[in-house]
Protein backbone atom coordinates (compact mmCIF):
# COMPACT_ATOMS: atom_id res chain seq x y z
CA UNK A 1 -32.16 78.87 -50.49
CA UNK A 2 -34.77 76.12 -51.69
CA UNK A 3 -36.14 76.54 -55.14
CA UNK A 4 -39.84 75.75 -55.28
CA UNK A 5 -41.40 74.59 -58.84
CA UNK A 6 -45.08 73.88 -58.94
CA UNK A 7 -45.45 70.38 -60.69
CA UNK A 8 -48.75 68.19 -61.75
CA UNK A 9 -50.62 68.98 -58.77
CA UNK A 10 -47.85 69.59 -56.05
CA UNK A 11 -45.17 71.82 -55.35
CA UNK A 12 -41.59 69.70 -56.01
CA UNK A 13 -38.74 71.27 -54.36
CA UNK A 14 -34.76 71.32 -54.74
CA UNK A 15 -34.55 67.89 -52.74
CA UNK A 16 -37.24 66.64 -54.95
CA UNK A 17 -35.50 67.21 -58.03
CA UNK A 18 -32.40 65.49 -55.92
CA UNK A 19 -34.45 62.45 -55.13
CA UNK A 20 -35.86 62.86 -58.57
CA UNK A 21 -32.08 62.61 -60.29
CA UNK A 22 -31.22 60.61 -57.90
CA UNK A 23 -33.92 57.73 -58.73
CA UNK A 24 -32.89 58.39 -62.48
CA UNK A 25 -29.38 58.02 -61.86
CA UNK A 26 -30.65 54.01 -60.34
CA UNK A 27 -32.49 53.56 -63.02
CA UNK A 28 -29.70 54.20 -65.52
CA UNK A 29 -27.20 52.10 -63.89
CA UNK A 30 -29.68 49.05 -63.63
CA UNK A 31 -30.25 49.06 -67.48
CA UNK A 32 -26.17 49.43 -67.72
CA UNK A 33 -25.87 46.23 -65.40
CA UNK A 34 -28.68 44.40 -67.70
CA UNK A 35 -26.89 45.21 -70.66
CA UNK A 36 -23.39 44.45 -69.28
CA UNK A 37 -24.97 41.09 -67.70
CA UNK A 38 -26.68 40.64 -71.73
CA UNK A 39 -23.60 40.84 -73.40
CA UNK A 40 -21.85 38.63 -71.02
CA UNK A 41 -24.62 35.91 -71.55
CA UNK A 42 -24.13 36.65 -75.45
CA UNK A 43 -20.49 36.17 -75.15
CA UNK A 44 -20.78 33.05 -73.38
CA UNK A 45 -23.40 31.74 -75.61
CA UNK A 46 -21.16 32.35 -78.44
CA UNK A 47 -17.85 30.67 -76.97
CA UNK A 48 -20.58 27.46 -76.21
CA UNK A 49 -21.73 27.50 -79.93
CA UNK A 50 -18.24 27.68 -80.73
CA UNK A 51 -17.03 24.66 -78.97
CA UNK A 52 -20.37 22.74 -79.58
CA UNK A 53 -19.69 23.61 -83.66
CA UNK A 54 -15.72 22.35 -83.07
CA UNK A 55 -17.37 18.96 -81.05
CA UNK A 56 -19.42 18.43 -83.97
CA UNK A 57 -16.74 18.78 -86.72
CA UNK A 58 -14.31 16.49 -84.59
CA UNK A 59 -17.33 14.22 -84.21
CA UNK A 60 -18.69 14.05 -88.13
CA UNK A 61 -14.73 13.33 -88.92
CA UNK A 62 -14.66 10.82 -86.88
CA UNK A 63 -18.33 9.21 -87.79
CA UNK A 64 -17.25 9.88 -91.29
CA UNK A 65 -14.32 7.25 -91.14
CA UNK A 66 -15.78 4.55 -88.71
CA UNK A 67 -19.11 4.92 -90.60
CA UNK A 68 -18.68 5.44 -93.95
CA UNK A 69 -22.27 3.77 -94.86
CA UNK A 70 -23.81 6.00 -92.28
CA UNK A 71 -22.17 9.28 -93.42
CA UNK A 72 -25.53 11.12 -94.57
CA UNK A 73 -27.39 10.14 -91.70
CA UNK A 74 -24.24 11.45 -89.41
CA UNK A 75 -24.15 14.26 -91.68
CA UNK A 76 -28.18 15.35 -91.93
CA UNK A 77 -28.33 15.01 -87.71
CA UNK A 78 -25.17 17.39 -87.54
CA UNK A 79 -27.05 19.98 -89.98
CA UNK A 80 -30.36 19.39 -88.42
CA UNK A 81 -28.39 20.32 -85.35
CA UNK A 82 -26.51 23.33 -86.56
CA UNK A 83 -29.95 24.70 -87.64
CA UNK A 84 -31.77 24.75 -84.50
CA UNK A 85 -28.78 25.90 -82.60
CA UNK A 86 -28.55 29.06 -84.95
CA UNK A 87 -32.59 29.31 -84.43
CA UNK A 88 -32.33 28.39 -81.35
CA UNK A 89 -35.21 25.79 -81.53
CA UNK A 90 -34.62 23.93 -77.65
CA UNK A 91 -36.74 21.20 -78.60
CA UNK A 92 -35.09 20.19 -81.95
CA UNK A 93 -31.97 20.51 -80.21
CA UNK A 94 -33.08 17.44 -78.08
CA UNK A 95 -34.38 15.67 -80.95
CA UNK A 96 -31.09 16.18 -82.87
CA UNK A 97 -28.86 15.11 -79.53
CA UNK A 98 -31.39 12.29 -79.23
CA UNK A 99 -31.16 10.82 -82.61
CA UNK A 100 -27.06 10.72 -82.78
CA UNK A 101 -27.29 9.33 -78.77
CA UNK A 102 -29.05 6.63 -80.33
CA UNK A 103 -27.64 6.04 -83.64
CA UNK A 104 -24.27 5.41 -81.53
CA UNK A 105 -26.07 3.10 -78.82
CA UNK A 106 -25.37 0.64 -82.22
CA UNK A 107 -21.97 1.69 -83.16
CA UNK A 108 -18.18 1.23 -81.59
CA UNK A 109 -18.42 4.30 -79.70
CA UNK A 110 -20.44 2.15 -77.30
CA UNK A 111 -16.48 1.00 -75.79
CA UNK A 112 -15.70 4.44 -75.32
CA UNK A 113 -16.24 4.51 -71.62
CA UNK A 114 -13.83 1.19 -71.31
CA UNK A 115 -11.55 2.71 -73.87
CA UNK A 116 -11.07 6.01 -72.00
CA UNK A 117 -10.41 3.92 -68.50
CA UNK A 118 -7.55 1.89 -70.13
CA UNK A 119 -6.09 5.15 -71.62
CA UNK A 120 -6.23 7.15 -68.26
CA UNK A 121 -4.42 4.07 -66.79
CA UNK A 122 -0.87 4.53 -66.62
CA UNK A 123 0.03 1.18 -66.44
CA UNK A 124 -2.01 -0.11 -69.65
CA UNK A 125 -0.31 -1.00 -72.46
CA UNK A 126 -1.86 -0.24 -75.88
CA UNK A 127 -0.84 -1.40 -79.32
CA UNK A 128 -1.61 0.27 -82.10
């Protein structure tokens, strides 16, 4: 037996109402995906902060002995940089990166590249 309801201007019937649930149903399960897919992103972002905040602290320590003049500059980039990751501010991001990139274009890290090639070579020998 098909059920006939009269509806804005037409008659909707039982299959309808099917198509109608049906089309809900979609709908419902494409803003479950989103929000799945959002809190993914979310966790993701959060495990990136994470590491970028443990970079940085490794970093500053290690700034902090080699530079001990430079400390407050090291320190005021780092913070700078903290900040606009937490507003997540893209373009003082890349002014922050920018800054320390070139602040250690004039500092010992600039061996760093030669450093790690001896240490990945077996057959170096390093004294300490």
């Amino acid at each position: 037996m098909r059920t006939v309801v009269e509806t804005v201007g037409r008659v909707a019937t039982t299959a309808d109402a099917a198509q109608y649930l049906m089309a809900i149903i979609d709908v419902a399960k494409g803003i479950d995906a989103s929000m799945t897919e959002r809190a993914r992103i979310a966790a993701d972002r959060d495990k990136e902060v994470a590491r970028i905040n443990a970079a940085s602290q490794g970093l500053q320590d290690y700034l902090d002995r080699v530079f001990g003049e430079r400390r407050e500059l090291h320190r005021g980039f780092l913070a700078r940089l903290d900040r606009a990751i937490e507003d997540r501010d893209p373009e003082t991001v890349q002014a922050c990166v920018a800054g320390i990139v070139e602040v250690m274009k004039h500092s010992p890290l600039n061996d760093i590249a030669e450093l790690r090639s001896i240490w990945a070579d077996p057959r170096a020998v390093i004294e300490i």
